[in-house]
N, C-alpha and C. Protein backbone atom coordinates (compact mmCIF):
# COMPACT_ATOMS: atom_id res chain seq x y z
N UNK A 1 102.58 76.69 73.05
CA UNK A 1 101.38 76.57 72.25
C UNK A 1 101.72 76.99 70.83
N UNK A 2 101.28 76.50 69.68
CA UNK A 2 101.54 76.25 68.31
C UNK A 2 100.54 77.32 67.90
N UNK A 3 101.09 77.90 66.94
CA UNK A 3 99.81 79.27 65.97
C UNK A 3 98.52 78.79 65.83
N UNK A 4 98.41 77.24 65.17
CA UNK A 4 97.58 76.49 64.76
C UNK A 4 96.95 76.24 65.71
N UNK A 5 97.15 75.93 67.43
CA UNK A 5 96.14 75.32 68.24
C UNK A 5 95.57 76.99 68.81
N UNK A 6 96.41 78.22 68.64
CA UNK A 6 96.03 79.26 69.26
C UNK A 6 94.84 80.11 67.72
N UNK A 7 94.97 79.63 66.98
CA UNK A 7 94.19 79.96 66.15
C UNK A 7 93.14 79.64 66.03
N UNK A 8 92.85 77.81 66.49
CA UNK A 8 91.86 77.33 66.57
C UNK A 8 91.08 77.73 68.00
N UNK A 9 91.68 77.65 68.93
CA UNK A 9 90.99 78.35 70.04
C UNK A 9 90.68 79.64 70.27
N UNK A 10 91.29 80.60 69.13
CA UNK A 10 90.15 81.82 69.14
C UNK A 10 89.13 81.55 68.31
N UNK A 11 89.34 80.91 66.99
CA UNK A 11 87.91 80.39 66.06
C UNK A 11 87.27 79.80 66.88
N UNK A 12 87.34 78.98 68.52
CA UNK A 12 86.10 78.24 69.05
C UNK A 12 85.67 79.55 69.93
N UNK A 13 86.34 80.24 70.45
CA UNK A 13 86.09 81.48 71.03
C UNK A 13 84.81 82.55 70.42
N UNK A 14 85.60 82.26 69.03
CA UNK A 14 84.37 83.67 68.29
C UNK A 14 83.20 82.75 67.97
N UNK A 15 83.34 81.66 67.42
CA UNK A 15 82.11 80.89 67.21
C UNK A 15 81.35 80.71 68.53
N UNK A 16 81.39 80.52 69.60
CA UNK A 16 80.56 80.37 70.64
C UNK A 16 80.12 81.68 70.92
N UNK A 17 81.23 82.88 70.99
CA UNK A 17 80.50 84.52 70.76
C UNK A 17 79.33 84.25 70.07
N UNK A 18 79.55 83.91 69.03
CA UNK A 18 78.64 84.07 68.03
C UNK A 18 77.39 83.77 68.10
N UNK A 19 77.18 82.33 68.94
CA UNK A 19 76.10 81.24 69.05
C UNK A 19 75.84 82.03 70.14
N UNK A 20 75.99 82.71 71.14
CA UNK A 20 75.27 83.42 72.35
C UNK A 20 74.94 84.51 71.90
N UNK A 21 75.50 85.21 70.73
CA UNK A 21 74.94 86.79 70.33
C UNK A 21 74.15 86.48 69.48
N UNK A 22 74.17 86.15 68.80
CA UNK A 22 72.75 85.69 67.44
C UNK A 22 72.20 84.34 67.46
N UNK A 23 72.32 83.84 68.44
CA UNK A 23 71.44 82.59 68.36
C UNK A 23 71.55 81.55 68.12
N UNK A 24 71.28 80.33 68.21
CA UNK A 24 71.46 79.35 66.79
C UNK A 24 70.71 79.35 65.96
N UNK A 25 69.38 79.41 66.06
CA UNK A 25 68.47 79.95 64.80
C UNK A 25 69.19 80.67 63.36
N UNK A 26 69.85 81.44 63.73
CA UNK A 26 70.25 82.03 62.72
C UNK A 26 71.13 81.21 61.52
N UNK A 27 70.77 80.76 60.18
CA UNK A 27 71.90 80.11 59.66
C UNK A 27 73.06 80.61 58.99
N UNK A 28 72.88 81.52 58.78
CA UNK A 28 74.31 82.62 58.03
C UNK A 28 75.28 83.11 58.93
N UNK A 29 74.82 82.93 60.32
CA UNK A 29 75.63 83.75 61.20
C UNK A 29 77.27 83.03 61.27
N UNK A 30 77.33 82.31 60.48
CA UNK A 30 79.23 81.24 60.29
C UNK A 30 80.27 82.69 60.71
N UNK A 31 80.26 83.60 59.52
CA UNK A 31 81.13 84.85 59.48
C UNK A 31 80.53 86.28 59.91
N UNK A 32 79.22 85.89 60.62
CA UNK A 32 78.32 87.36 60.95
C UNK A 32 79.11 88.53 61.42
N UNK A 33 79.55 87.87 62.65
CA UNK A 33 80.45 88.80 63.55
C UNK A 33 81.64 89.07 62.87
N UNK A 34 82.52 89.05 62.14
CA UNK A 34 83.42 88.80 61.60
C UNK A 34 83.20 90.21 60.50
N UNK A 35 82.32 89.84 59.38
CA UNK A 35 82.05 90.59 59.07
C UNK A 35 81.73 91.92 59.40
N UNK A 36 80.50 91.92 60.19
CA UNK A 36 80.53 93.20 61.09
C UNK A 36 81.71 94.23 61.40
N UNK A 37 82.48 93.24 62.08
CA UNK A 37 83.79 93.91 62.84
C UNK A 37 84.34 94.39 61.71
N UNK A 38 84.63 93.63 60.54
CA UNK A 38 85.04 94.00 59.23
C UNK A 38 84.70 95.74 58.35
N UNK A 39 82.87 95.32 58.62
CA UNK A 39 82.40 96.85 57.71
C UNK A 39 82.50 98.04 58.87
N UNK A 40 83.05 97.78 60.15
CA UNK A 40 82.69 99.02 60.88
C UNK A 40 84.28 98.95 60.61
N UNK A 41 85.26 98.06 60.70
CA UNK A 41 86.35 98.76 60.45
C UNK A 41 87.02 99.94 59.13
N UNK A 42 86.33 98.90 58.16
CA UNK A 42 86.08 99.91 56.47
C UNK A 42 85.26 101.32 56.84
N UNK A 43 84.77 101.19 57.51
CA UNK A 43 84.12 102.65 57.61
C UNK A 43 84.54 103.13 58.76
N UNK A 44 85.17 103.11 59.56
CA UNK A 44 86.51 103.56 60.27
C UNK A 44 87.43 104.56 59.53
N UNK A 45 88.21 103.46 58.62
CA UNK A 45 89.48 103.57 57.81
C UNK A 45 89.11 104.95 56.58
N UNK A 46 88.05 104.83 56.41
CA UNK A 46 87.40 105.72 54.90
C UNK A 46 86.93 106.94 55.88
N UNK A 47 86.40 107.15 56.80
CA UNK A 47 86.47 108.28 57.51
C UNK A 47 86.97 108.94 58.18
N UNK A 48 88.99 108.40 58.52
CA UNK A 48 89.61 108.92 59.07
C UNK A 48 90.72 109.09 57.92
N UNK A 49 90.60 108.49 56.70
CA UNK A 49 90.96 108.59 55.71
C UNK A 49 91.42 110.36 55.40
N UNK A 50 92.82 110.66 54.94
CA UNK A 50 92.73 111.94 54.83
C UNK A 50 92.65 113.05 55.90
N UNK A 51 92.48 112.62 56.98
CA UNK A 51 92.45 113.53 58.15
C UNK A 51 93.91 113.04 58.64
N UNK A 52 94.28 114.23 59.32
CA UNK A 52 95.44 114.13 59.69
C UNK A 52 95.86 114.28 60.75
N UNK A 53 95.01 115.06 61.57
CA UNK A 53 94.93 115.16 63.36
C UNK A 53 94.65 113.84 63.88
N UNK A 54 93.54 113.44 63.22
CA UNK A 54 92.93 111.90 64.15
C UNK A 54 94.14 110.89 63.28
N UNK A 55 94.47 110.65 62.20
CA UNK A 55 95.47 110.02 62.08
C UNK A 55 96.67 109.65 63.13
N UNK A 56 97.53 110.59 62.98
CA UNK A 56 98.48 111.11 64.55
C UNK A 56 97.51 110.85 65.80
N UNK A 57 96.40 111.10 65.90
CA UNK A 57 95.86 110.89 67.05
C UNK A 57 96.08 109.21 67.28
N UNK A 58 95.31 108.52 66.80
CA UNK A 58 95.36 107.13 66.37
C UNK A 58 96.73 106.51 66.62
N UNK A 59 97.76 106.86 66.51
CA UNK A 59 99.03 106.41 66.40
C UNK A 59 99.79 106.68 67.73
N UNK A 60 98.97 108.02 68.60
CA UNK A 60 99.37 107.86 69.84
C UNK A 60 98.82 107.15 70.89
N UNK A 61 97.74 106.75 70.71
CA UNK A 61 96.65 105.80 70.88
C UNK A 61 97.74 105.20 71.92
N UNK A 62 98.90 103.96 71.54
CA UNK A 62 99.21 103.16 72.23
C UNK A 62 99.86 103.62 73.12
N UNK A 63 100.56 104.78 73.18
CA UNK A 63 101.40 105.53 74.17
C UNK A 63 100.66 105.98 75.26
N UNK A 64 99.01 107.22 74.96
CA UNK A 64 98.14 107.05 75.49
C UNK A 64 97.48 105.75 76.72
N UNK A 65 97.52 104.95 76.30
CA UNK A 65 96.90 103.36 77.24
C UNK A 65 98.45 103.22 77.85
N UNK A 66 99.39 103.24 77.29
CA UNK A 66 100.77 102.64 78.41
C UNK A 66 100.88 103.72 79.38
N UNK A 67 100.35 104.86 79.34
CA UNK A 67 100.59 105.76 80.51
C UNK A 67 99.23 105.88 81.38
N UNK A 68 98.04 104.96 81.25
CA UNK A 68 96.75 105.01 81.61
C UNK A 68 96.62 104.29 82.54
N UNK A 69 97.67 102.96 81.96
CA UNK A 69 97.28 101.91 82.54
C UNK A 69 97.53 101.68 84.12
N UNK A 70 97.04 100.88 85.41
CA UNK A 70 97.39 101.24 86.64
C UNK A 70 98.47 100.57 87.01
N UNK A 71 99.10 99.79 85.95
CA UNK A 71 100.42 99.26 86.23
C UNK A 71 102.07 99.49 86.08
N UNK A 72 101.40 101.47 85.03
CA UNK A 72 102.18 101.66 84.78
C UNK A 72 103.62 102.55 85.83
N UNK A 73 102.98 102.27 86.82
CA UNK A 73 104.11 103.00 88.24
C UNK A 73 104.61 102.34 88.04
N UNK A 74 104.17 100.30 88.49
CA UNK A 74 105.05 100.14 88.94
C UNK A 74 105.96 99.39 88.05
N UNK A 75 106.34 99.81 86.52
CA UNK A 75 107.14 99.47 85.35
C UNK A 75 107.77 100.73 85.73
N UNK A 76 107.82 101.77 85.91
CA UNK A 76 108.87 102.24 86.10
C UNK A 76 109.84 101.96 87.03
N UNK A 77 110.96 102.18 86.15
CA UNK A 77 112.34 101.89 87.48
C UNK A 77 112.84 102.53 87.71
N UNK A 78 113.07 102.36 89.06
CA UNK A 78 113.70 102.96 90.16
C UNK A 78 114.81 101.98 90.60
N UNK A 79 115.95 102.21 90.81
CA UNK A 79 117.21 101.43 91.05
C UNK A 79 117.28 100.97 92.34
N UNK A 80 117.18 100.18 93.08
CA UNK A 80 117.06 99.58 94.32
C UNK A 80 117.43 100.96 95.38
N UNK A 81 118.92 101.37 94.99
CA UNK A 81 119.25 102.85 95.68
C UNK A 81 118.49 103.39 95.98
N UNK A 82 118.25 104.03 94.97
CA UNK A 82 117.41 105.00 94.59
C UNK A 82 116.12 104.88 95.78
N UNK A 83 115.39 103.94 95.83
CA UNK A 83 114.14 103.39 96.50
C UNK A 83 115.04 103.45 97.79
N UNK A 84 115.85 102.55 98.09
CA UNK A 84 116.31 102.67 99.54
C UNK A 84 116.42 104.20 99.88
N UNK A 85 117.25 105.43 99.17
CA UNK A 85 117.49 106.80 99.65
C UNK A 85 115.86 107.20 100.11
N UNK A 86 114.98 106.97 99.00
CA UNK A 86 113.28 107.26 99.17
C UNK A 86 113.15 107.26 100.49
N UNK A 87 113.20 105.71 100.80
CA UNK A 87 112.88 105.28 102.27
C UNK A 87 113.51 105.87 102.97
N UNK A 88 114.57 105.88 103.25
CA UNK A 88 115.83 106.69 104.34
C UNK A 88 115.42 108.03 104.85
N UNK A 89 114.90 108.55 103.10
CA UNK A 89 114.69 109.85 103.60
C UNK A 89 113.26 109.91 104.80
N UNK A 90 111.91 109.42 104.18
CA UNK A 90 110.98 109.37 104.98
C UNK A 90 111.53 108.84 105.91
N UNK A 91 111.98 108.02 106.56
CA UNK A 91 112.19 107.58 107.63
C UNK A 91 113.20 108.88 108.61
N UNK A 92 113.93 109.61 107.72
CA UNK A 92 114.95 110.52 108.89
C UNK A 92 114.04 111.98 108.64
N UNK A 93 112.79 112.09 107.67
CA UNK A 93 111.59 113.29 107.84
C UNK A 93 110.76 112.82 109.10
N UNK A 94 110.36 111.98 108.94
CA UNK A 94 109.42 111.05 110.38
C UNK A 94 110.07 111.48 111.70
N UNK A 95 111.72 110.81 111.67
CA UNK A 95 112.14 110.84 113.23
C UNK A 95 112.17 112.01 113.12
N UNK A 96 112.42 112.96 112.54
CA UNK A 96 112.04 114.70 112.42
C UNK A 96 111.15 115.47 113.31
N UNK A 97 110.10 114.79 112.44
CA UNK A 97 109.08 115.27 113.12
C UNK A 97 108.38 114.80 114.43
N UNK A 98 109.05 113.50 114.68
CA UNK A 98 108.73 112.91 116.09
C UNK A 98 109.07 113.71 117.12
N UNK A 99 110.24 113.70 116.78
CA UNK A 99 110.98 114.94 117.60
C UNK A 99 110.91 116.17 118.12
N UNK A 100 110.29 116.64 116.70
CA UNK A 100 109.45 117.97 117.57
C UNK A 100 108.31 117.76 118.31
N UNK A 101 107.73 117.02 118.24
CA UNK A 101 106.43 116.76 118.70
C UNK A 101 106.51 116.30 120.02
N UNK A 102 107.63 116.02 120.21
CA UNK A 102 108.12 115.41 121.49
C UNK A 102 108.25 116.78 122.21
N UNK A 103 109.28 117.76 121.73
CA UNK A 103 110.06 118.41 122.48
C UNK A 103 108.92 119.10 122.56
N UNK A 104 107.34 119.28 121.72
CA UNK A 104 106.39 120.54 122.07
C UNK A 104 105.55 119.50 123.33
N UNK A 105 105.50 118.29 123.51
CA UNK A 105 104.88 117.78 124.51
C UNK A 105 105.56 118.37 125.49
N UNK A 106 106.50 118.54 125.80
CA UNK A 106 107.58 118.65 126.97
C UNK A 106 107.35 120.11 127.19
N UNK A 107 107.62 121.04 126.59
CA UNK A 107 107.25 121.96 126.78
C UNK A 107 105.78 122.30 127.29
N UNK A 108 105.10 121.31 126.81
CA UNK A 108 103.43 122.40 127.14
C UNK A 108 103.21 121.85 128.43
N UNK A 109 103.99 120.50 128.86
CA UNK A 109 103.32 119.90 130.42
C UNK A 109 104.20 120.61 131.29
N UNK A 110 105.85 121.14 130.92
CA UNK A 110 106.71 122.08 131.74
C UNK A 110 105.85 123.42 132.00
N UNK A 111 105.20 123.80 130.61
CA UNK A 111 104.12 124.97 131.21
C UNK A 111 103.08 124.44 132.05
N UNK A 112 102.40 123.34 131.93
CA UNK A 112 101.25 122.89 133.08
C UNK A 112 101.46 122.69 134.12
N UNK A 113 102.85 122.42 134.27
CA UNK A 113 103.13 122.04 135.57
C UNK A 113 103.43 123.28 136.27
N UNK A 114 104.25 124.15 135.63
CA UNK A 114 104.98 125.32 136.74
C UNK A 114 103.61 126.38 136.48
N UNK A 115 102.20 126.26 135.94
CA UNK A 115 101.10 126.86 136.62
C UNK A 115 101.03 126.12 137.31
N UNK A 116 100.49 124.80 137.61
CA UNK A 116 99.97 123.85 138.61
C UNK A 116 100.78 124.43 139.97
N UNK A 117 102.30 124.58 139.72
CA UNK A 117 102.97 124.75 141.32
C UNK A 117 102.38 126.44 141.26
N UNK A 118 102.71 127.10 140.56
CA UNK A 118 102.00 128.84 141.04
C UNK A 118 100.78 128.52 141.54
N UNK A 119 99.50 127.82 141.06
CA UNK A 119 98.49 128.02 141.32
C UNK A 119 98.30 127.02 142.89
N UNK A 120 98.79 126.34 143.43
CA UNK A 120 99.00 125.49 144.03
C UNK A 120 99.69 126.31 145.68
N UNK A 121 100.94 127.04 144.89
CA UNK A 121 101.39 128.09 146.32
C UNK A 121 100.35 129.36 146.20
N UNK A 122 99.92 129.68 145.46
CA UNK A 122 98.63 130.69 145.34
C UNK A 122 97.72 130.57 146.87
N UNK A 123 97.50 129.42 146.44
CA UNK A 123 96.18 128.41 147.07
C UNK A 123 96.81 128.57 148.78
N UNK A 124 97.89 128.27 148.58
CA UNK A 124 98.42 127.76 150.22
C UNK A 124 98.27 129.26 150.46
N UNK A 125 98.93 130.57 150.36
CA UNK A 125 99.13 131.73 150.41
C UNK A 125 97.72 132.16 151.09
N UNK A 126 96.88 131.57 150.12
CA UNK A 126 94.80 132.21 150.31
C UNK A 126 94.42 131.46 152.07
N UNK A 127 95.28 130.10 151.96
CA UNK A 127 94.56 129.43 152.76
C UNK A 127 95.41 129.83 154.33
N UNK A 128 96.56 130.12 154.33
CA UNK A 128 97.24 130.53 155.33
C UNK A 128 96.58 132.06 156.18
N UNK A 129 95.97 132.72 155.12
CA UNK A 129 95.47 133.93 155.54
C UNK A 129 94.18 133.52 156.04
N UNK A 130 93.63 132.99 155.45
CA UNK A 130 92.31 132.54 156.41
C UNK A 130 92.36 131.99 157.53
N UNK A 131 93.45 131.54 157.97
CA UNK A 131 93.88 130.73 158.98
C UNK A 131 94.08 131.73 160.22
N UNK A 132 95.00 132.49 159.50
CA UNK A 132 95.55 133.33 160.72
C UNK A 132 94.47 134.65 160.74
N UNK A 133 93.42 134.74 159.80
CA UNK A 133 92.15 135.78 160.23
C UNK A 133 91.27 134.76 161.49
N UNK A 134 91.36 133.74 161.05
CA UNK A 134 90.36 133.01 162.42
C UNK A 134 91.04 133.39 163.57
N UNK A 135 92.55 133.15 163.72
CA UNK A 135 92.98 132.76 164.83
C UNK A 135 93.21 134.58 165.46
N UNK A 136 92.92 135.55 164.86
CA UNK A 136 93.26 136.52 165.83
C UNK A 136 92.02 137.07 165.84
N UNK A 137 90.96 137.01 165.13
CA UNK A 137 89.60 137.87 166.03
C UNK A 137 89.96 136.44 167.98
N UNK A 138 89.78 135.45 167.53
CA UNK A 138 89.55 134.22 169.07
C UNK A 138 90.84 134.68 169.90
N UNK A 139 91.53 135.68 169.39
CA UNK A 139 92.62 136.23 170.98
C UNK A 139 92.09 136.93 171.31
């Protein structure tokens, strides 16, 4: 695209701005907006004029928005490596922790179980004695 056709298609751009913000009624409105944008910029420039904090401020302005923006992660680079070690690592923290989680399953059903068998020969122990209280009052 040529300066000239990108020039003309923002002049049809602001002119149709224009015709939806002020109307067509209006007949002066050719440079309305234009202007506007113009005197708020002059009175911008004349009131930051001489200041020297918002000056510098102003100038970091663009550095400000490149670190704002939500695209700016993923412009940073990271070297394919680099990203693969990332991954590697989560992936050998994960089997990590699978692992324990495993070995505490194992453990807590090795404890459920060897109550289950105590409580289980408990049981036989209770029930054998009742057995043999029936059987000697009937001799």
């Amino acid at each position: 695209m040529t300066d000239e056709t990108s020039i003309d298609s923002i002049e049809r751009r602001i002119s149709k701005l224009e015709q939806e913000v002020y109307d067509t009624a209006t007949s002066d409105s050719e440079n309305k907006s234009i202007e506007t944008l113009m005197n708020i910029h002059n009175r911008l420039q004349s009131a930051v004029t001489g200041r020297e904090k918002i000056t510098t401020l102003f100038s970091k302005l663009d550095d400000l928005q490149k670190y704002l923006d939500p695209s700016f992660k993923e412009h940073m680079t990271l070297t394919e490596t680099a990203k693969l070690n990332l991954i590697l690592l989560d992936a050998a923290e994960l089997t990590s922790e699978t692992r324990q989680l495993i070995a505490n399953y194992d453990n807590l059903i090795m404890s459920l179980s060897k109550q289950f068998i105590l409580w289980d020969s408990m049981l036989n122990e209770i029930e054998k004695g009742k057995i043999q209280k029936k059987k000697i009052p009937s001799s």
